[in-house]
PDBML (XML) file of the C-alpha atoms, coordinates in Angstrom:
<?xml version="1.0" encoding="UTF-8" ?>
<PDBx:datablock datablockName="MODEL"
   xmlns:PDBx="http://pdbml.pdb.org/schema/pdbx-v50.xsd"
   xmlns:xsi="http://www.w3.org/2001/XMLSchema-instance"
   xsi:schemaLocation="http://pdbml.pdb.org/schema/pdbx-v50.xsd pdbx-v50.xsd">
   <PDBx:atom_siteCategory>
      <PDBx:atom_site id="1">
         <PDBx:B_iso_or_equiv>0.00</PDBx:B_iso_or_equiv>
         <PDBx:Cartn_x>-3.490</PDBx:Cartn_x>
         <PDBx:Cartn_y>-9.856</PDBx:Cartn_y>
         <PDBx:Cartn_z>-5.713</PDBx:Cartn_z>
         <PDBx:auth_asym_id>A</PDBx:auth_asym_id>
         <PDBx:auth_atom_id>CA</PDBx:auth_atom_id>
         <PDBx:auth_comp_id>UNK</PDBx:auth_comp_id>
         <PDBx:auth_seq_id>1</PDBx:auth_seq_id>
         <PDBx:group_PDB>ATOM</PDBx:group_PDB>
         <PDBx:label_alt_id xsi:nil="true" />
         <PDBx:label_asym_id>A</PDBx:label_asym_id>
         <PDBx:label_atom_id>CA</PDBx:label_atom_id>
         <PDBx:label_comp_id>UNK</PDBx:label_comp_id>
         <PDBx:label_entity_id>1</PDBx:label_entity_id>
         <PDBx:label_seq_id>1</PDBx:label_seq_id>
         <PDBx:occupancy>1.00</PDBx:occupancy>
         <PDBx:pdbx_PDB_model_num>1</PDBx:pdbx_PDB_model_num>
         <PDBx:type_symbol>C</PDBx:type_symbol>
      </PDBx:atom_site>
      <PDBx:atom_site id="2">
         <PDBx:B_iso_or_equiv>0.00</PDBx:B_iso_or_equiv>
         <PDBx:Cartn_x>-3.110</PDBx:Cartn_x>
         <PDBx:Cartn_y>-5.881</PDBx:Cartn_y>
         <PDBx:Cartn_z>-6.300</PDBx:Cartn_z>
         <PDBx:auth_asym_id>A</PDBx:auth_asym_id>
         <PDBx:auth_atom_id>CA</PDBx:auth_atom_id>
         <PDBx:auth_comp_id>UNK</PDBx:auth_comp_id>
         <PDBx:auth_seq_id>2</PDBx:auth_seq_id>
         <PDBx:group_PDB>ATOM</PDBx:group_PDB>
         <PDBx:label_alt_id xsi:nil="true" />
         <PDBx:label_asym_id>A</PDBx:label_asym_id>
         <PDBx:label_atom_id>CA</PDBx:label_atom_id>
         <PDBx:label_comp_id>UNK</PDBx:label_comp_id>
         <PDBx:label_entity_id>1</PDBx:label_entity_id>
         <PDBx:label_seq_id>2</PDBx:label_seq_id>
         <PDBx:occupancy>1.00</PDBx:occupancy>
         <PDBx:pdbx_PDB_model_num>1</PDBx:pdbx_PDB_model_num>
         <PDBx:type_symbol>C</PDBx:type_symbol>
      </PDBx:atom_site>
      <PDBx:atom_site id="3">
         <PDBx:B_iso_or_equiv>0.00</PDBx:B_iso_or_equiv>
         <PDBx:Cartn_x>-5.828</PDBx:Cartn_x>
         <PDBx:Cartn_y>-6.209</PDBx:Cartn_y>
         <PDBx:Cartn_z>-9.231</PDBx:Cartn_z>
         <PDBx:auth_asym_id>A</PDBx:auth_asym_id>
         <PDBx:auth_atom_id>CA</PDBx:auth_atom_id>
         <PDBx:auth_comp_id>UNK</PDBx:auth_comp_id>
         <PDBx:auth_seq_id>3</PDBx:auth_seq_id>
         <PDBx:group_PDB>ATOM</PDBx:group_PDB>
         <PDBx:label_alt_id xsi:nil="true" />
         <PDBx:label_asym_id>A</PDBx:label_asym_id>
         <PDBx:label_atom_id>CA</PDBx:label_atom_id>
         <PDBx:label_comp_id>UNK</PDBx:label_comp_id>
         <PDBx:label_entity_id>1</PDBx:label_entity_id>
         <PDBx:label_seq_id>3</PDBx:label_seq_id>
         <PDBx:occupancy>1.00</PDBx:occupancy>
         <PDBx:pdbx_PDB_model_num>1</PDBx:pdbx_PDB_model_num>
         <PDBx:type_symbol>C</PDBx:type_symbol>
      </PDBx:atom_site>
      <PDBx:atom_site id="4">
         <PDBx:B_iso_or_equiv>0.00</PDBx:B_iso_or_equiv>
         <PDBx:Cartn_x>-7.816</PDBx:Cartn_x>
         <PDBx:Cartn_y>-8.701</PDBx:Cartn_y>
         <PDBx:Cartn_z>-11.087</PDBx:Cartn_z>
         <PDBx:auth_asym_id>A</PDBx:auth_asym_id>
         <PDBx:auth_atom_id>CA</PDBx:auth_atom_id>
         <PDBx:auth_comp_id>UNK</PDBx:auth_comp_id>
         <PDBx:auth_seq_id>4</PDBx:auth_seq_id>
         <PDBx:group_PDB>ATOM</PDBx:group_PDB>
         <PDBx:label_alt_id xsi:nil="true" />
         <PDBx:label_asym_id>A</PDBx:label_asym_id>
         <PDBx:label_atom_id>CA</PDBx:label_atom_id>
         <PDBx:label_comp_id>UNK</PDBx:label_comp_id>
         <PDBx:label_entity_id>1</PDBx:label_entity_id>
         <PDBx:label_seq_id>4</PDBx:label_seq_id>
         <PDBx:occupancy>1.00</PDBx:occupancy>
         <PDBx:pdbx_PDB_model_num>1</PDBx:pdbx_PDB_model_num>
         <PDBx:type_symbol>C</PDBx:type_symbol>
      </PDBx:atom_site>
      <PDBx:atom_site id="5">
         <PDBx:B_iso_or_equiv>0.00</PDBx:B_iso_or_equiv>
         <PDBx:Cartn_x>-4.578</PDBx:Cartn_x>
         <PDBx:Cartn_y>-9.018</PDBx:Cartn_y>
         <PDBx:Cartn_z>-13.491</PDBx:Cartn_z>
         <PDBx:auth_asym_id>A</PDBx:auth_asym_id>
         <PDBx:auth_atom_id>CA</PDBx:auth_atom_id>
         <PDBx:auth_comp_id>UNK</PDBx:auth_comp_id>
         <PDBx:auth_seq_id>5</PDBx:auth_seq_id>
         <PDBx:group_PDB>ATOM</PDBx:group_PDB>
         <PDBx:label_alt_id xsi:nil="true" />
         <PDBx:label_asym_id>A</PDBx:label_asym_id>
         <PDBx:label_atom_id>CA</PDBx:label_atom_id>
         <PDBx:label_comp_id>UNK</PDBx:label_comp_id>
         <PDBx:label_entity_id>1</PDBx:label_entity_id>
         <PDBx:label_seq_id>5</PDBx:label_seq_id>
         <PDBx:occupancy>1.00</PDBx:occupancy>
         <PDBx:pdbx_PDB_model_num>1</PDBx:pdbx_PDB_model_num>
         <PDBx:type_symbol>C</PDBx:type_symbol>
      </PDBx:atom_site>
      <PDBx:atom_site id="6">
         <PDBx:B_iso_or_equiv>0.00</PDBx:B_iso_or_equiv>
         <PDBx:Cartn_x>-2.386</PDBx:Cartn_x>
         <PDBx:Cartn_y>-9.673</PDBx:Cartn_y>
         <PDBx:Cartn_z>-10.548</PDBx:Cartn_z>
         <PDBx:auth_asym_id>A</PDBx:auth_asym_id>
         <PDBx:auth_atom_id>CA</PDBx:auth_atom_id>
         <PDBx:auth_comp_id>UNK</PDBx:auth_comp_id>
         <PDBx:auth_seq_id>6</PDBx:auth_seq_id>
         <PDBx:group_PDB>ATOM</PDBx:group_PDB>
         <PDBx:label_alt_id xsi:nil="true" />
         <PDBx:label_asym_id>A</PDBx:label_asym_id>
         <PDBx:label_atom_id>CA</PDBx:label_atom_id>
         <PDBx:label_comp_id>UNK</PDBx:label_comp_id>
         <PDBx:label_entity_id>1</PDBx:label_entity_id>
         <PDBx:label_seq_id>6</PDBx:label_seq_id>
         <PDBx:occupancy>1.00</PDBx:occupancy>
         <PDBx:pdbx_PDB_model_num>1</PDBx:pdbx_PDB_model_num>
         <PDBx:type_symbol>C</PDBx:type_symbol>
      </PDBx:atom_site>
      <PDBx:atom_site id="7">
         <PDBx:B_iso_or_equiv>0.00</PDBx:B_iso_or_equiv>
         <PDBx:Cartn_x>-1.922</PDBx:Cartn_x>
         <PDBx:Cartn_y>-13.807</PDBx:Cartn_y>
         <PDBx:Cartn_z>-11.894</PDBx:Cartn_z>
         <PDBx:auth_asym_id>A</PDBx:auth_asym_id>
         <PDBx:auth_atom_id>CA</PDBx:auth_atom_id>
         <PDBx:auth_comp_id>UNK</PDBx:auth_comp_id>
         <PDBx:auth_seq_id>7</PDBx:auth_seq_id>
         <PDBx:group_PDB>ATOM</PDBx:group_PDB>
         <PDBx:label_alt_id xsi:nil="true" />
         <PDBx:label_asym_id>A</PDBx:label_asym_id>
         <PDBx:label_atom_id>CA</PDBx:label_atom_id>
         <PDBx:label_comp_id>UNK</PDBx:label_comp_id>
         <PDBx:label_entity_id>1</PDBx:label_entity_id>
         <PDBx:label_seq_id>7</PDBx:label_seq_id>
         <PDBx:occupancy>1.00</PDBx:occupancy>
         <PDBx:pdbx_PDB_model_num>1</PDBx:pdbx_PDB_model_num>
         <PDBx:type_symbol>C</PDBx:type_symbol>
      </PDBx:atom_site>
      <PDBx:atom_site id="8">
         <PDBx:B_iso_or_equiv>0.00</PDBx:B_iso_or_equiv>
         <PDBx:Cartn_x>-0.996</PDBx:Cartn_x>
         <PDBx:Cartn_y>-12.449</PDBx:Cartn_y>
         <PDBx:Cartn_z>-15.405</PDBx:Cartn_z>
         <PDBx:auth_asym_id>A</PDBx:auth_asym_id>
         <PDBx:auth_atom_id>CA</PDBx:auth_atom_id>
         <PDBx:auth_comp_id>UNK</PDBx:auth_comp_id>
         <PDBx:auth_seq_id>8</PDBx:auth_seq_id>
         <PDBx:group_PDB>ATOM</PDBx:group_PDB>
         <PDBx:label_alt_id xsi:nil="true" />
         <PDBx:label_asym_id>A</PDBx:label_asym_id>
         <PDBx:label_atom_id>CA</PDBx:label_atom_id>
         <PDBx:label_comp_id>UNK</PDBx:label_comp_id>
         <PDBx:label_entity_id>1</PDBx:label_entity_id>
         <PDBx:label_seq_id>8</PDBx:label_seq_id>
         <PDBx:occupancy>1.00</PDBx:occupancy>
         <PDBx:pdbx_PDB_model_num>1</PDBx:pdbx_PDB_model_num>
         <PDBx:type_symbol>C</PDBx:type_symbol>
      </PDBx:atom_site>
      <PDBx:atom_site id="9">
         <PDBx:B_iso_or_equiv>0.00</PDBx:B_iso_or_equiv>
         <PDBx:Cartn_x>2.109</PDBx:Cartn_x>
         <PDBx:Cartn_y>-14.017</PDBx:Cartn_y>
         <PDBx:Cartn_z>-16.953</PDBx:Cartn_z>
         <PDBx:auth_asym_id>A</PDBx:auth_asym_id>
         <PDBx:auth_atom_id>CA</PDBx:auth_atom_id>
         <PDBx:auth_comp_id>UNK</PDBx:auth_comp_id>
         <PDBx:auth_seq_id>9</PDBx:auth_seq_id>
         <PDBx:group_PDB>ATOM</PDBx:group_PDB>
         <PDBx:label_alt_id xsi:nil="true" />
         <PDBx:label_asym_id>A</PDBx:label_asym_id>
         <PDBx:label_atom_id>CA</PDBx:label_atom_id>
         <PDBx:label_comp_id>UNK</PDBx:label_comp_id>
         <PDBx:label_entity_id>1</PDBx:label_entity_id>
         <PDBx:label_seq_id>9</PDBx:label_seq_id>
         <PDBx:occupancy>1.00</PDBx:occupancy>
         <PDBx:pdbx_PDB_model_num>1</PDBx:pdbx_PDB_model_num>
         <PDBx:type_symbol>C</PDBx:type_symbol>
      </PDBx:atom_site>
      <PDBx:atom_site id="10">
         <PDBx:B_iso_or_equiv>0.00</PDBx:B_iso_or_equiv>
         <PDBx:Cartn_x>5.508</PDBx:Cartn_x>
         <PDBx:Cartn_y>-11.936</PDBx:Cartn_y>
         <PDBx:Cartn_z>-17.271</PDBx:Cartn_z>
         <PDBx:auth_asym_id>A</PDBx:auth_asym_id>
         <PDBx:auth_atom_id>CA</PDBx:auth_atom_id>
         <PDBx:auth_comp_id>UNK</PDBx:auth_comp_id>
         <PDBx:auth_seq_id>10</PDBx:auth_seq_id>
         <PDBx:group_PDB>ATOM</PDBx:group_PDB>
         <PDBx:label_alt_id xsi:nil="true" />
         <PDBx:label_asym_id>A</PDBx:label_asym_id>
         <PDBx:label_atom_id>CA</PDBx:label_atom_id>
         <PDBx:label_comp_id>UNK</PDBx:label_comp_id>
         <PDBx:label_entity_id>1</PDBx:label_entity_id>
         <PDBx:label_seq_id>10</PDBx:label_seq_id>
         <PDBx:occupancy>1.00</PDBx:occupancy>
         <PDBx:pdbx_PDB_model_num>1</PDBx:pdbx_PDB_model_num>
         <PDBx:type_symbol>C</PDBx:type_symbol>
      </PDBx:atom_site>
      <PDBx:atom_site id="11">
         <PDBx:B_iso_or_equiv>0.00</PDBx:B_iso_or_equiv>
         <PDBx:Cartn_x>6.095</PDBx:Cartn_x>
         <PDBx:Cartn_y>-10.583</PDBx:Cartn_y>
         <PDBx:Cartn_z>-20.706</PDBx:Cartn_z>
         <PDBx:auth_asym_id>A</PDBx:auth_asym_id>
         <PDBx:auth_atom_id>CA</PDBx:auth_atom_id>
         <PDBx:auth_comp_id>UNK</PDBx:auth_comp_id>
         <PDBx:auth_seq_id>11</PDBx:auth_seq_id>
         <PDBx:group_PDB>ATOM</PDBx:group_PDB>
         <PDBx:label_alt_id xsi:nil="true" />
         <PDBx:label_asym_id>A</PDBx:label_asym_id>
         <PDBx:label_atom_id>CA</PDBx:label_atom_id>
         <PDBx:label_comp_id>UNK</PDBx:label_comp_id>
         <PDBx:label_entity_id>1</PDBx:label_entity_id>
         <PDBx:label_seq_id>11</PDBx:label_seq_id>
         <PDBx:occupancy>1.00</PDBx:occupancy>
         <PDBx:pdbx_PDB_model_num>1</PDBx:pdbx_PDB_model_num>
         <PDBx:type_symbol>C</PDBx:type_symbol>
      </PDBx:atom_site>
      <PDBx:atom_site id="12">
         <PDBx:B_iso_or_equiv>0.00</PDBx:B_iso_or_equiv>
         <PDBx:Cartn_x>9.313</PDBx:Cartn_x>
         <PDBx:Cartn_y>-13.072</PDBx:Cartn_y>
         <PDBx:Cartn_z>-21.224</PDBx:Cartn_z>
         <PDBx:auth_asym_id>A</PDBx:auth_asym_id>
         <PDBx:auth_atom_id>CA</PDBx:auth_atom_id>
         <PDBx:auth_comp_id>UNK</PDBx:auth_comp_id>
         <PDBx:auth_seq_id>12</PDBx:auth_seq_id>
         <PDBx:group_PDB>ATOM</PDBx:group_PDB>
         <PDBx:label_alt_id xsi:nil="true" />
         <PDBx:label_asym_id>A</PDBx:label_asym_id>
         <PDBx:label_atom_id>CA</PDBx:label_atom_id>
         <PDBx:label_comp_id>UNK</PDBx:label_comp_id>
         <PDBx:label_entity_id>1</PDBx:label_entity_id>
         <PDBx:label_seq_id>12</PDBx:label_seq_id>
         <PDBx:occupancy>1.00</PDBx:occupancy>
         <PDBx:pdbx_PDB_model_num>1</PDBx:pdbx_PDB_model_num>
         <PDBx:type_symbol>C</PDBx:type_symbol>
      </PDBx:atom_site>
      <PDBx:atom_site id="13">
         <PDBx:B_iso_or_equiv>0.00</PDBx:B_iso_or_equiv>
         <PDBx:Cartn_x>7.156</PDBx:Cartn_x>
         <PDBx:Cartn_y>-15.704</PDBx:Cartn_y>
         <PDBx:Cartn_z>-20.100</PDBx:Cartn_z>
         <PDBx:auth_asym_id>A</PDBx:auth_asym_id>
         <PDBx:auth_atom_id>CA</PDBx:auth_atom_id>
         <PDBx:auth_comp_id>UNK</PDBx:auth_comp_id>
         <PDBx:auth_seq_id>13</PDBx:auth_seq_id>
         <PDBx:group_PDB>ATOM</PDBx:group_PDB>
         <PDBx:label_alt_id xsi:nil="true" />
         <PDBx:label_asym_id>A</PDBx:label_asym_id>
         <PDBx:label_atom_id>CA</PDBx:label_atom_id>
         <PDBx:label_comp_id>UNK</PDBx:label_comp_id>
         <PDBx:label_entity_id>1</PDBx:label_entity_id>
         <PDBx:label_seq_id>13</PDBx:label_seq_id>
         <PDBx:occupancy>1.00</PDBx:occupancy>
         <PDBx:pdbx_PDB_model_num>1</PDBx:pdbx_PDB_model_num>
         <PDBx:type_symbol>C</PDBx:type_symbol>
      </PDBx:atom_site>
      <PDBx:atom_site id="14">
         <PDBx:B_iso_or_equiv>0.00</PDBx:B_iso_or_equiv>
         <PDBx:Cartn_x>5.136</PDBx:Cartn_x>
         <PDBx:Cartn_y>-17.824</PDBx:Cartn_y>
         <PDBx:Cartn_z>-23.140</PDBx:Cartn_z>
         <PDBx:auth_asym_id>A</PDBx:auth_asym_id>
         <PDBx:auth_atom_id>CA</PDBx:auth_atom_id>
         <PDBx:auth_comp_id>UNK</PDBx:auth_comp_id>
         <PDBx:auth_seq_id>14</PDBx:auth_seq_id>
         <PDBx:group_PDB>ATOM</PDBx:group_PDB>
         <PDBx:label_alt_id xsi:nil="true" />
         <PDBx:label_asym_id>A</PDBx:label_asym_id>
         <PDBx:label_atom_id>CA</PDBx:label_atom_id>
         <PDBx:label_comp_id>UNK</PDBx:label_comp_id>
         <PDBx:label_entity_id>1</PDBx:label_entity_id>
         <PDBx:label_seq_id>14</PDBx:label_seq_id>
         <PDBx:occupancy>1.00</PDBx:occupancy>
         <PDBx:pdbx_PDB_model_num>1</PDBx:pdbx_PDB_model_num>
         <PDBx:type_symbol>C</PDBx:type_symbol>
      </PDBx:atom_site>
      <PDBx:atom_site id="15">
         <PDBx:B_iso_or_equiv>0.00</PDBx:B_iso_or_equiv>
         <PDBx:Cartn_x>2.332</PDBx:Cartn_x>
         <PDBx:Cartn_y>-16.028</PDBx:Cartn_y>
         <PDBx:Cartn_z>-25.109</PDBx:Cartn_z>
         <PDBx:auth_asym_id>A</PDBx:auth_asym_id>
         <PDBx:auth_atom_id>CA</PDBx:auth_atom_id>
         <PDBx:auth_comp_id>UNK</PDBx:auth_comp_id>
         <PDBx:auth_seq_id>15</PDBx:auth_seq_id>
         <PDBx:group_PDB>ATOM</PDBx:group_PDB>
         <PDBx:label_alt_id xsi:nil="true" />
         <PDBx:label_asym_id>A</PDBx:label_asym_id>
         <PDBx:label_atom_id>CA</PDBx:label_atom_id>
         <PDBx:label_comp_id>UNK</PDBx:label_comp_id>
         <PDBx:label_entity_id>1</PDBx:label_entity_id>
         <PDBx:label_seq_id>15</PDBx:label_seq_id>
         <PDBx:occupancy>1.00</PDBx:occupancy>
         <PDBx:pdbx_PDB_model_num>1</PDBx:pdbx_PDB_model_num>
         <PDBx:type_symbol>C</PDBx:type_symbol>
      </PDBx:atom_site>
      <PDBx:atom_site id="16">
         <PDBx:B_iso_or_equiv>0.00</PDBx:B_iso_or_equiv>
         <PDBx:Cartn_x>-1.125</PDBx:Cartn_x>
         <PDBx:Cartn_y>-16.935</PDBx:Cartn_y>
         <PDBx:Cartn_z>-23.585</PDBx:Cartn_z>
         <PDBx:auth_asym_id>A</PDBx:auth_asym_id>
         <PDBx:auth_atom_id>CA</PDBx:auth_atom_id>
         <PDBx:auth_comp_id>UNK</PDBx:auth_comp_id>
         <PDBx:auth_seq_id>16</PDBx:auth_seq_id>
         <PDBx:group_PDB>ATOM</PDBx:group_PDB>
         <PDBx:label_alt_id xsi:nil="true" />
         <PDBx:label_asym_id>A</PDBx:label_asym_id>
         <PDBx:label_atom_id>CA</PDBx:label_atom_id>
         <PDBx:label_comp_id>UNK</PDBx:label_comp_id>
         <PDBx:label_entity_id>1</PDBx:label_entity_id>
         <PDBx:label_seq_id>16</PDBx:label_seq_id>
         <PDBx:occupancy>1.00</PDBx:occupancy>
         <PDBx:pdbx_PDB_model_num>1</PDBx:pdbx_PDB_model_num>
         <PDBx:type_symbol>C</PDBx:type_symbol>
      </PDBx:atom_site>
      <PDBx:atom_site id="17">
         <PDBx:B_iso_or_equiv>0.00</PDBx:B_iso_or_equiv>
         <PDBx:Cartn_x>-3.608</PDBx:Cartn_x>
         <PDBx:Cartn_y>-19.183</PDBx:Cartn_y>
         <PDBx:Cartn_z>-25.716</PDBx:Cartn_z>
         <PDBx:auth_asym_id>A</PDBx:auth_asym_id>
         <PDBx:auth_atom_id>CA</PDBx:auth_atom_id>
         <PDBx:auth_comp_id>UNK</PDBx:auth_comp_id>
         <PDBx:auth_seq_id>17</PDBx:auth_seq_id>
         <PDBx:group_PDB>ATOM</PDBx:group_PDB>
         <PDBx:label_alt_id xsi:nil="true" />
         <PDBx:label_asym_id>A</PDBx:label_asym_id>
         <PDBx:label_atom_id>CA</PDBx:label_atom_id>
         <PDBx:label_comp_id>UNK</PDBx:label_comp_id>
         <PDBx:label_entity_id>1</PDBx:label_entity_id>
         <PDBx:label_seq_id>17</PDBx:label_seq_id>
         <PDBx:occupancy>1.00</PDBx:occupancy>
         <PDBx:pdbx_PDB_model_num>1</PDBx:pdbx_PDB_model_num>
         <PDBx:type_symbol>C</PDBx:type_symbol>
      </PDBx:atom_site>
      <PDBx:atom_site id="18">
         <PDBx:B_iso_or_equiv>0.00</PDBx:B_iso_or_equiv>
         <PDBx:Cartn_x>-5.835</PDBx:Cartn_x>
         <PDBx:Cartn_y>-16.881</PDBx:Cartn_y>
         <PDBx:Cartn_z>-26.529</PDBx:Cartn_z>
         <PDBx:auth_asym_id>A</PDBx:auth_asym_id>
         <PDBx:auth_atom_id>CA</PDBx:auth_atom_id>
         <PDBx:auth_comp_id>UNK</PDBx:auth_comp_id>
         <PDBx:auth_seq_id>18</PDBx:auth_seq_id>
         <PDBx:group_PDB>ATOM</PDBx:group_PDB>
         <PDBx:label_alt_id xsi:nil="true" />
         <PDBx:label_asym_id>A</PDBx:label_asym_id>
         <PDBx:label_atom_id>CA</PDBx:label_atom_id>
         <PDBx:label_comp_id>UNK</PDBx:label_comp_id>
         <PDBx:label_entity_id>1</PDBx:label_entity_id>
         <PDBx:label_seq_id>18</PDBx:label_seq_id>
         <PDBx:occupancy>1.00</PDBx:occupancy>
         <PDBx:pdbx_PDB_model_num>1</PDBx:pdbx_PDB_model_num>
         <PDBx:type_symbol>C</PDBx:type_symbol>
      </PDBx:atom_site>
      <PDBx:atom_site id="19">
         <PDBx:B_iso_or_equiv>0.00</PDBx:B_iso_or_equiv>
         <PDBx:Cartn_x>-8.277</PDBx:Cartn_x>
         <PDBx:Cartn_y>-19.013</PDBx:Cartn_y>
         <PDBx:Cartn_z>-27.777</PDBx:Cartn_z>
         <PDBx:auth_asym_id>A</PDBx:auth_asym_id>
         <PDBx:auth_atom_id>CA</PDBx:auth_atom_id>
         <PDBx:auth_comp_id>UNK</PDBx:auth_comp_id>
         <PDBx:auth_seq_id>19</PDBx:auth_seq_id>
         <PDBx:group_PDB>ATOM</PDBx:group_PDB>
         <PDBx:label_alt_id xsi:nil="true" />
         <PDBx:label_asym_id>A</PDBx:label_asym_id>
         <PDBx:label_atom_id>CA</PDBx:label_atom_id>
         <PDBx:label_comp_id>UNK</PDBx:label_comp_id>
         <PDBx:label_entity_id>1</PDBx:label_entity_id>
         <PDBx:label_seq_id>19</PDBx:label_seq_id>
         <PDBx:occupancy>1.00</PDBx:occupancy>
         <PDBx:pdbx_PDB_model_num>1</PDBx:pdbx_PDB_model_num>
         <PDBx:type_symbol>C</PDBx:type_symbol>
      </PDBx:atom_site>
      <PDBx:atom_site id="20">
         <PDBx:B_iso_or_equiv>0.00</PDBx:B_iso_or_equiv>
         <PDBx:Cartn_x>-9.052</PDBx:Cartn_x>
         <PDBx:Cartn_y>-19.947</PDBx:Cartn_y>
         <PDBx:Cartn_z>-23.720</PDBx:Cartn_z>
         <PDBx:auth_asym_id>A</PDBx:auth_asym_id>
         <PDBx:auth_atom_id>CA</PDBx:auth_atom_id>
         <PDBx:auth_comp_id>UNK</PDBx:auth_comp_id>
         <PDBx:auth_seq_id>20</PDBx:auth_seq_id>
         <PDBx:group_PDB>ATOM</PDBx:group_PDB>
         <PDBx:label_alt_id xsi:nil="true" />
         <PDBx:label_asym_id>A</PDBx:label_asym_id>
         <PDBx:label_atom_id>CA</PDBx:label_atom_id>
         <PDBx:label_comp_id>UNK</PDBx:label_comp_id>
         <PDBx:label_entity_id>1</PDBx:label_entity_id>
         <PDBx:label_seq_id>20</PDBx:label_seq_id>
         <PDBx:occupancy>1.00</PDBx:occupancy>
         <PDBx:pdbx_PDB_model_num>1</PDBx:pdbx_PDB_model_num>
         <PDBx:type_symbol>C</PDBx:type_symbol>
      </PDBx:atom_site>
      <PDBx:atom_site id="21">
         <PDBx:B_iso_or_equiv>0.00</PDBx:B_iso_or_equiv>
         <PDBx:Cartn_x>-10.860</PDBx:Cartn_x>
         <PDBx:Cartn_y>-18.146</PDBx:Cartn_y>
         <PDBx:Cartn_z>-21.626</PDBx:Cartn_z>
         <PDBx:auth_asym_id>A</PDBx:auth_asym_id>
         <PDBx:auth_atom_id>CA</PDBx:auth_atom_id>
         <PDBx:auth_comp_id>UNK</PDBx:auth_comp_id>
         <PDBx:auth_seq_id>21</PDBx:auth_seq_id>
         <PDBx:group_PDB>ATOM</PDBx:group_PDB>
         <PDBx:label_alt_id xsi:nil="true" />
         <PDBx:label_asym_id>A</PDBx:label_asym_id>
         <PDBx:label_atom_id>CA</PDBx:label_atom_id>
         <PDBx:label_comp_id>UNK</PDBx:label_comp_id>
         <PDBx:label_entity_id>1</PDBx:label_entity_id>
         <PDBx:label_seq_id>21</PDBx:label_seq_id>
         <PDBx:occupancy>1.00</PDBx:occupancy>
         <PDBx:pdbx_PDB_model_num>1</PDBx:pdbx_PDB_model_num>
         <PDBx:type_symbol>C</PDBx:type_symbol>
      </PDBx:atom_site>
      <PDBx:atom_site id="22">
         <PDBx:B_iso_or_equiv>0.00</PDBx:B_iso_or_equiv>
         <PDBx:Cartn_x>-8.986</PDBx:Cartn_x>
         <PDBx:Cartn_y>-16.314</PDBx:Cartn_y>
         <PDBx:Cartn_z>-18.423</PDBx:Cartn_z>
         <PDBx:auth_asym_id>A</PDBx:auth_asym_id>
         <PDBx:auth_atom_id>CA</PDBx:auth_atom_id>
         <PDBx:auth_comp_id>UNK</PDBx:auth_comp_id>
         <PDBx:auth_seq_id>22</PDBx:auth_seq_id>
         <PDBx:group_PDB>ATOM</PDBx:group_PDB>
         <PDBx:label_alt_id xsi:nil="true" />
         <PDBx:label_asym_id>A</PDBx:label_asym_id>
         <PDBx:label_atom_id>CA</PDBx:label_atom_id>
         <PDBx:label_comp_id>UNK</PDBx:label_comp_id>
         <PDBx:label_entity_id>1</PDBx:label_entity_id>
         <PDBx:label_seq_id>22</PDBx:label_seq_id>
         <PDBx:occupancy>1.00</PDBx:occupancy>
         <PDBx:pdbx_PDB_model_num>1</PDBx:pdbx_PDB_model_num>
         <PDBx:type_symbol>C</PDBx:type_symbol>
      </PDBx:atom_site>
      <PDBx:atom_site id="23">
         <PDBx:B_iso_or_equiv>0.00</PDBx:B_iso_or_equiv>
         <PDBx:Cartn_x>-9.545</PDBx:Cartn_x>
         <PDBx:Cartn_y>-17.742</PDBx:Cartn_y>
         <PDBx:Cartn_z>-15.635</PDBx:Cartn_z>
         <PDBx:auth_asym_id>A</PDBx:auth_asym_id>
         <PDBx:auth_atom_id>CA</PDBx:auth_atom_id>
         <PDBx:auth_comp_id>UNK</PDBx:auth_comp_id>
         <PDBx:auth_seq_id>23</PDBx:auth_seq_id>
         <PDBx:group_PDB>ATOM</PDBx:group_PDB>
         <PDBx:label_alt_id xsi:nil="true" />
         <PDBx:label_asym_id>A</PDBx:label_asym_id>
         <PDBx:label_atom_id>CA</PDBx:label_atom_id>
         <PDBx:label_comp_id>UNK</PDBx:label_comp_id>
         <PDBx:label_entity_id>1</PDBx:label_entity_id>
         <PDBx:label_seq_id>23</PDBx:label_seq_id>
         <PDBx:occupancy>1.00</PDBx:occupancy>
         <PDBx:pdbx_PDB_model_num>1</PDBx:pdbx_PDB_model_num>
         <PDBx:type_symbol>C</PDBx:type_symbol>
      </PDBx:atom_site>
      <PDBx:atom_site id="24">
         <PDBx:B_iso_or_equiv>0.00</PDBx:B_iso_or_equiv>
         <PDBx:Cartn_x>-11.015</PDBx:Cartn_x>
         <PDBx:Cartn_y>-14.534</PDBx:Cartn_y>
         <PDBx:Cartn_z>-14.126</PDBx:Cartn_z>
         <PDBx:auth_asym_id>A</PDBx:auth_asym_id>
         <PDBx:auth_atom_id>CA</PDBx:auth_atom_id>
         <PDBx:auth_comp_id>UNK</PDBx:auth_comp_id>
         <PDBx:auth_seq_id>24</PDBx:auth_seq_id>
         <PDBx:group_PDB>ATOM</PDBx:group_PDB>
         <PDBx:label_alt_id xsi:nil="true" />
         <PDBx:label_asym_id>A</PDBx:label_asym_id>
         <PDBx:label_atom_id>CA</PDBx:label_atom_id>
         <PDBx:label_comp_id>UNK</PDBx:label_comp_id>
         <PDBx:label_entity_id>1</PDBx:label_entity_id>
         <PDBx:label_seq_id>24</PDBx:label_seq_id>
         <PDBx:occupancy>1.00</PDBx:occupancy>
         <PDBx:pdbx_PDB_model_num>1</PDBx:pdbx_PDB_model_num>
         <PDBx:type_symbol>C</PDBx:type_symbol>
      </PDBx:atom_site>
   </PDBx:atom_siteCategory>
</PDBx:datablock>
């Protein structure tokens, strides 16, 4: 990926839960 964020989710897709940890 071009950064540790690279996996992150689109901003149309669904909001993350946030009460999970990332998986980085």
């Amino acid at each position: 990926p071009t950064s540790a964020y690279g996996a992150r989710p689109t901003p149309s897709a669904a909001p993350r839960d946030r009460s999970q940890p990332t998986p980085h």
